[in-house]
N, C-alpha and C. Protein backbone atom coordinates (compact mmCIF):
# COMPACT_ATOMS: atom_id res chain seq x y z
N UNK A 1 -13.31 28.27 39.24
CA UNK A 1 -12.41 28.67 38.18
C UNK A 1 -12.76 30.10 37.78
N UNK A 2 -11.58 30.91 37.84
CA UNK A 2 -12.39 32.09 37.70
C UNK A 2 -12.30 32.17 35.86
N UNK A 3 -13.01 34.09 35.38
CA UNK A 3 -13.48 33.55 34.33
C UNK A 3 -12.41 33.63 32.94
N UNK A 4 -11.24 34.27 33.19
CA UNK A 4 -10.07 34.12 32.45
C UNK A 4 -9.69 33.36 32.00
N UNK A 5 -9.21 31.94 33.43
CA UNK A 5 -8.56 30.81 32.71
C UNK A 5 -10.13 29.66 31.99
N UNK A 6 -10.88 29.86 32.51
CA UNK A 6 -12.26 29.46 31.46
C UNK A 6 -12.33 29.69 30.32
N UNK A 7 -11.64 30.84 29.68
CA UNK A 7 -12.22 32.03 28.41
C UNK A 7 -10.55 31.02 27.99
N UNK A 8 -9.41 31.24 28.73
CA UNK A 8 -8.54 30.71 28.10
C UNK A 8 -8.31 28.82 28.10
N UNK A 9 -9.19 28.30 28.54
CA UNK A 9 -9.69 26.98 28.48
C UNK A 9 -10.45 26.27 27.50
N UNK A 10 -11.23 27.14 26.58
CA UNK A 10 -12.31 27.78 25.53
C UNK A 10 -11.28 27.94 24.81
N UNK A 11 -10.67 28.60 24.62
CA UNK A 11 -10.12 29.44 23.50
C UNK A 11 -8.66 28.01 23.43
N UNK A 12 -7.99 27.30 23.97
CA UNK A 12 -7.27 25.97 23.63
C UNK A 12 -7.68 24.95 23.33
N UNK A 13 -9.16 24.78 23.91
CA UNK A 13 -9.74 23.26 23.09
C UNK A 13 -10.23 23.82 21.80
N UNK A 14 -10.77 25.27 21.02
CA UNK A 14 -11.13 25.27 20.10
C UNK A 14 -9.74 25.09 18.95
N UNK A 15 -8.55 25.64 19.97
CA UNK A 15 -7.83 25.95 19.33
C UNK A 15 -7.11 24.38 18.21
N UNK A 16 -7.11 23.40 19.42
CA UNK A 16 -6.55 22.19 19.25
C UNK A 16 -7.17 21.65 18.23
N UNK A 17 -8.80 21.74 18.43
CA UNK A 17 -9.75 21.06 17.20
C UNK A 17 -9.53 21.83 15.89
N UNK A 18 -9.48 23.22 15.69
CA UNK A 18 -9.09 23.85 14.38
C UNK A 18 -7.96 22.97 13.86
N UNK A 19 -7.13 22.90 14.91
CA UNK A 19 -5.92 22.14 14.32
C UNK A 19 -5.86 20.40 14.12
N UNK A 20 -6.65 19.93 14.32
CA UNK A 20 -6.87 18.47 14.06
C UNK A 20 -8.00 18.88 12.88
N UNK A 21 -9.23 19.24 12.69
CA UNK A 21 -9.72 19.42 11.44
C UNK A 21 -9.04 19.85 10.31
N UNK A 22 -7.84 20.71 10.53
CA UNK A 22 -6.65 20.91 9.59
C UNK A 22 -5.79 19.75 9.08
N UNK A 23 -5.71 19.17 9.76
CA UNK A 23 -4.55 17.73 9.91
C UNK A 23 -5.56 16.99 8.95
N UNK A 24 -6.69 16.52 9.42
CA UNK A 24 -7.58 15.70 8.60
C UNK A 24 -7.32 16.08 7.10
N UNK A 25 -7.98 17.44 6.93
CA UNK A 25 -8.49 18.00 5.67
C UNK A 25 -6.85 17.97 4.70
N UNK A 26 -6.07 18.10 5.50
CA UNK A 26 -4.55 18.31 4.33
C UNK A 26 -4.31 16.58 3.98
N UNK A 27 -4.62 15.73 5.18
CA UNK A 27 -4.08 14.48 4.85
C UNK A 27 -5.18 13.93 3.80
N UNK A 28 -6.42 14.59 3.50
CA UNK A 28 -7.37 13.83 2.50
C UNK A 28 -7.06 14.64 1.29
N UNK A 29 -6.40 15.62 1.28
CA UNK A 29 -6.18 16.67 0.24
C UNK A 29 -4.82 15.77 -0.44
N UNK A 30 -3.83 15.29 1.07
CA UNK A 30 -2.34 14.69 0.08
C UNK A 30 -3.10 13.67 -0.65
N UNK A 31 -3.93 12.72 0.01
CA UNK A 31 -4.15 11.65 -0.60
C UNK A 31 -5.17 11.76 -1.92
N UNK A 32 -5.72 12.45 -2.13
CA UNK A 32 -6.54 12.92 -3.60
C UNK A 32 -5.58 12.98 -4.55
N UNK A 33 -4.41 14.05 -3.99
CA UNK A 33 -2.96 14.37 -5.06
C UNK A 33 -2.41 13.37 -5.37
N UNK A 34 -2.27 12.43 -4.70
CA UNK A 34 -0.40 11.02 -4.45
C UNK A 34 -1.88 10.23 -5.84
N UNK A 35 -3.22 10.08 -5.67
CA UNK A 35 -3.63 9.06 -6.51
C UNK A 35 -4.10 10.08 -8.24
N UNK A 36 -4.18 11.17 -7.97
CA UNK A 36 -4.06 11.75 -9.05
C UNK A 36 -2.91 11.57 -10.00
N UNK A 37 -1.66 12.14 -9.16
CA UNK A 37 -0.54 11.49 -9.53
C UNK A 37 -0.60 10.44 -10.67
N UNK A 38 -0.64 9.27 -9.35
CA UNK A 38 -0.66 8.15 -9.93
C UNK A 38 -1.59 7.88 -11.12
N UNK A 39 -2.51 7.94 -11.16
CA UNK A 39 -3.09 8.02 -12.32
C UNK A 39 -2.53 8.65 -13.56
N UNK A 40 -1.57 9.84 -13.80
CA UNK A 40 -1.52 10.57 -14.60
C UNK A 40 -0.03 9.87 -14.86
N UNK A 41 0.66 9.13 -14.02
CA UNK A 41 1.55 8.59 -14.28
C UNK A 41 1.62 7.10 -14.96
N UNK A 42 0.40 6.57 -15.02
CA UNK A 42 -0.01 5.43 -15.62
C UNK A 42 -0.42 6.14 -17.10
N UNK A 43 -0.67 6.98 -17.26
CA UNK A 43 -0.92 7.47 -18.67
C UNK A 43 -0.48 7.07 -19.88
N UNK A 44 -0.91 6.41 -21.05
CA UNK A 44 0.34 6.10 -22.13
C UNK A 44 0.67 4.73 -22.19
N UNK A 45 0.68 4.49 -20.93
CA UNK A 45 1.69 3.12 -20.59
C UNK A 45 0.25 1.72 -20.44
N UNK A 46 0.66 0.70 -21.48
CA UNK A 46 -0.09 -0.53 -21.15
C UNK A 46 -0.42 -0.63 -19.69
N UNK A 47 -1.67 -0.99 -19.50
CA UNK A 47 -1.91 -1.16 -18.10
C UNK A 47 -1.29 -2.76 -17.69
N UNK A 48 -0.70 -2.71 -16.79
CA UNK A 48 0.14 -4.22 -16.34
C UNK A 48 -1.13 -4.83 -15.05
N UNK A 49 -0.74 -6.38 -15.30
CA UNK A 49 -0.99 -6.40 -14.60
C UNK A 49 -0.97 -6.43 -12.91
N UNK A 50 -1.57 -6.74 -12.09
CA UNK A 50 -1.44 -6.26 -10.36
C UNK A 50 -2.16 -7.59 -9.63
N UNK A 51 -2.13 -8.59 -10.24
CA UNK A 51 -2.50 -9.75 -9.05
C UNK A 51 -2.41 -10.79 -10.09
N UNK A 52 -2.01 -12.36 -9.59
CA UNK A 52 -1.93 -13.23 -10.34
C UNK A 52 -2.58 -14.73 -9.75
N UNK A 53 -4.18 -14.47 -9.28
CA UNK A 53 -4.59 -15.02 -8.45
C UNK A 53 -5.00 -16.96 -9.04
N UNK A 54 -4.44 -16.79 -10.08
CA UNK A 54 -4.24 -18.09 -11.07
C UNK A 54 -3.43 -18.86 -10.34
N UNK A 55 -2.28 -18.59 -9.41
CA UNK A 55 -1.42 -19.05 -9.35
C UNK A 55 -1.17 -19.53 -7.65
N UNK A 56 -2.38 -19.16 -7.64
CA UNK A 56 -2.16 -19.68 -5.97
C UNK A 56 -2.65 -21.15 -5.68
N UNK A 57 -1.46 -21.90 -4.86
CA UNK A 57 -1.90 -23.62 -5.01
C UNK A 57 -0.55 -23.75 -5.92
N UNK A 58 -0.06 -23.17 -6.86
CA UNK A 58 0.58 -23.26 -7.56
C UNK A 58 2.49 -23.77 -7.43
N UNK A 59 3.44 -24.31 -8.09
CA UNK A 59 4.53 -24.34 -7.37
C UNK A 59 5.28 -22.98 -7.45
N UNK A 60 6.06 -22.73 -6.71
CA UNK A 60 7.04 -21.64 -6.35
C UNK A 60 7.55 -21.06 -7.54
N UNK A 61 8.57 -22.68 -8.40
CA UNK A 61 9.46 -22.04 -9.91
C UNK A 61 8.02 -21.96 -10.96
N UNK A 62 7.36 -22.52 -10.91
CA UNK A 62 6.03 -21.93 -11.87
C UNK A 62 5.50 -20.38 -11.42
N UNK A 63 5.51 -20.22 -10.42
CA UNK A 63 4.77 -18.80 -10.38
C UNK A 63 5.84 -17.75 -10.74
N UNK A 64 7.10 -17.72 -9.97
CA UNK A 64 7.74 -17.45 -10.58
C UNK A 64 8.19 -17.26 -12.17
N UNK A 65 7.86 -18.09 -12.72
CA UNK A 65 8.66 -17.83 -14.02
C UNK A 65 7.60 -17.38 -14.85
N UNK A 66 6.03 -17.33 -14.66
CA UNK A 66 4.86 -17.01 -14.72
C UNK A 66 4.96 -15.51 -14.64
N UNK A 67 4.93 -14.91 -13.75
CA UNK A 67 5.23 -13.84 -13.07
C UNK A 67 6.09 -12.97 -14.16
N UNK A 68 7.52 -13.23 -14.12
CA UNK A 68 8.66 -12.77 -14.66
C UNK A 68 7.99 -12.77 -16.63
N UNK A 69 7.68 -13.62 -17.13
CA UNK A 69 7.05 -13.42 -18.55
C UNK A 69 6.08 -12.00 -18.68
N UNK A 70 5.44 -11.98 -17.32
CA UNK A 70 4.62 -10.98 -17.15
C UNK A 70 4.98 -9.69 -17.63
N UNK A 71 5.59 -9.58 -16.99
CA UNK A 71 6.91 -7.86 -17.32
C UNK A 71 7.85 -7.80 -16.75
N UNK A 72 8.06 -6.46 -16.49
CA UNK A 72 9.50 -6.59 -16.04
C UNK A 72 9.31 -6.16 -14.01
N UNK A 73 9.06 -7.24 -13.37
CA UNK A 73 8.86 -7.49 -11.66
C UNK A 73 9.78 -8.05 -11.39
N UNK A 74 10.40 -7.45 -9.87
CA UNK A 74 11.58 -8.30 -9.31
C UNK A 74 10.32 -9.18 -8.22
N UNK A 75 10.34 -10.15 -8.53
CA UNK A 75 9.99 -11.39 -7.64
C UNK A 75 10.54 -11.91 -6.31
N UNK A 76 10.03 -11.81 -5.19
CA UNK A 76 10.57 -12.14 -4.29
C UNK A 76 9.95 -13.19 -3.67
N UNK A 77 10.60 -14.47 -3.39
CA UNK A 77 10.00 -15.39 -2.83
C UNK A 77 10.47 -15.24 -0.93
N UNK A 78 8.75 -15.34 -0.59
CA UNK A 78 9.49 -15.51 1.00
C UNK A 78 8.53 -16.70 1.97
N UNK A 79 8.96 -16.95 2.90
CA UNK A 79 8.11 -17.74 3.81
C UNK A 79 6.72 -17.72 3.96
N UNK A 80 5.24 -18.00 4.33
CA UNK A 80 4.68 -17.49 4.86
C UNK A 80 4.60 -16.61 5.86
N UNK A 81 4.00 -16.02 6.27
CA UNK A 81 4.11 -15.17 7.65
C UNK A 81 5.29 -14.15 7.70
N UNK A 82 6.30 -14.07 6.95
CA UNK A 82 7.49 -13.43 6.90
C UNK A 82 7.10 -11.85 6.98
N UNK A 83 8.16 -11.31 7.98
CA UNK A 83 7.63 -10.03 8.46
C UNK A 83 8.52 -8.95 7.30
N UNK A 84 7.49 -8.01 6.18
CA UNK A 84 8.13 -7.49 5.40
C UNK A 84 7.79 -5.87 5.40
N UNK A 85 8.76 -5.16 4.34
CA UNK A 85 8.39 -3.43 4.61
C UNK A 85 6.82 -3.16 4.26
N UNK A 86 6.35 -2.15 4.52
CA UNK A 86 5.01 -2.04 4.13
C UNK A 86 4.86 -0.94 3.04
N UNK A 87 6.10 -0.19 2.60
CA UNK A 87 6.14 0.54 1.15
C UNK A 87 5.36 -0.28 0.19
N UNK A 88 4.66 0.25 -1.19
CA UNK A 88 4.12 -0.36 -2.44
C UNK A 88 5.39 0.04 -3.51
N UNK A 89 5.70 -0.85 -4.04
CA UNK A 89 6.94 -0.88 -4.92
C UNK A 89 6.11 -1.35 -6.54
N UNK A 90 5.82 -0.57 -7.83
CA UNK A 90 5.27 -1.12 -8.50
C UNK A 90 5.98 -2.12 -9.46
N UNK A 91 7.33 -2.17 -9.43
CA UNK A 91 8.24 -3.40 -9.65
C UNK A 91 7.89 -4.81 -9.03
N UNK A 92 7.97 -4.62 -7.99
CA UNK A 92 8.06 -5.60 -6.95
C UNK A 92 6.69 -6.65 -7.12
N UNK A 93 6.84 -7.74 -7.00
CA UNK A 93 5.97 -9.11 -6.70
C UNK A 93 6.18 -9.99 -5.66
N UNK A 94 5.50 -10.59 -4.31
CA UNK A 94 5.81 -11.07 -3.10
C UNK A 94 5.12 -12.24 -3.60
N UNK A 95 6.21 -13.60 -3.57
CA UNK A 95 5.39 -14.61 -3.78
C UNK A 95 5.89 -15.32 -2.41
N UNK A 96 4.79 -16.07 -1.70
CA UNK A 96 4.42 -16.82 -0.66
C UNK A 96 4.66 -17.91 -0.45
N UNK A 97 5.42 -18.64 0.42
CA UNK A 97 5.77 -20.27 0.28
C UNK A 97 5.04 -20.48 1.58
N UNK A 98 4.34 -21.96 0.81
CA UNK A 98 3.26 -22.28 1.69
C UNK A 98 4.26 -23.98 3.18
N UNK A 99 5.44 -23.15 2.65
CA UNK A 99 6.59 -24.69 3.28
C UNK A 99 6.93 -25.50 2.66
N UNK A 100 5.60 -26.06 1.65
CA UNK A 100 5.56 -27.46 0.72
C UNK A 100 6.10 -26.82 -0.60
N UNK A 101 6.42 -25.52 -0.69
CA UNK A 101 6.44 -25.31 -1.81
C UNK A 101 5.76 -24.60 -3.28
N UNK A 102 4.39 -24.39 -2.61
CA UNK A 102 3.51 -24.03 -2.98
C UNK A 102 3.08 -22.53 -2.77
N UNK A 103 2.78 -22.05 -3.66
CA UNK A 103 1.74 -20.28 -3.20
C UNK A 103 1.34 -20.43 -2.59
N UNK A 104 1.19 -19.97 -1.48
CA UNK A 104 0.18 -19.12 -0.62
C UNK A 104 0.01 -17.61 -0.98
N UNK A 105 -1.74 -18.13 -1.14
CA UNK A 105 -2.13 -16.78 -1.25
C UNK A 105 -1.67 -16.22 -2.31
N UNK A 106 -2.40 -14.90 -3.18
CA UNK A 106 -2.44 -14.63 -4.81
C UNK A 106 -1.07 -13.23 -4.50
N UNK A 107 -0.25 -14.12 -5.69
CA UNK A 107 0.70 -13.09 -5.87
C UNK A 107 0.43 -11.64 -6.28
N UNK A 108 0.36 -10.91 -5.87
CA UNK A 108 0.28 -9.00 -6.55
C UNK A 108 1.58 -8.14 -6.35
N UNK A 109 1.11 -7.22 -7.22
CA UNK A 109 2.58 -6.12 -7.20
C UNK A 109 2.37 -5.45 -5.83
N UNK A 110 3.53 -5.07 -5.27
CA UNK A 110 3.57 -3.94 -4.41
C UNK A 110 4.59 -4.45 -3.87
């Protein structure tokens, strides 16, 4: 290899890594901001709660209506295993049917 494309072989892998240590450092930088955010957006406001692990074992219209006293959450009842979006919605509550009717697994917001 002569010594050009070497020097320019050198000079693209450093180049690539500058640019993935960049990628890293901005994506730990968004994520410091999005929970700062969040924090500063919880400000003021009663802290609600985010899991309702009372209620697992529990029946479906009980957790439900459990839930809903809570505040103001749109409740969604779904199957077990049911394939859903992976956004965090702080409205939102996923309650679990175990088939029989029952929770599966502790209801939380997102």
């Amino acid at each position: 290899m002569s010594s050009s494309k070497s020097n320019s072989y050198r000079f693209n892998r450093s180049l690539v890594c500058t640019f993935v240590i960049c990628a890293f450092c901005t994506l730990a930088l968004l994520q410091q901001i999005s929970a700062q955010d969040m924090d500063k957006s919880m400000q003021g406001k009663a802290k609600a709660r985010l899991a309702w692990p009372e209620l697992e074992g529990k029946s479906i219209s009980e957790a439900k209506a459990t839930i809903e006293k809570d505040g103001q959450f749109q409740v969604q009842v779904l199957k077990k295993g049911a394939m859903v979006t992976m956004d965090y919605r702080e409205d939102r509550v996923r309650i679990y049917d175990d088939g029989e009717g029952n929770v599966h697994g502790k209801p939380r917001v997102g």
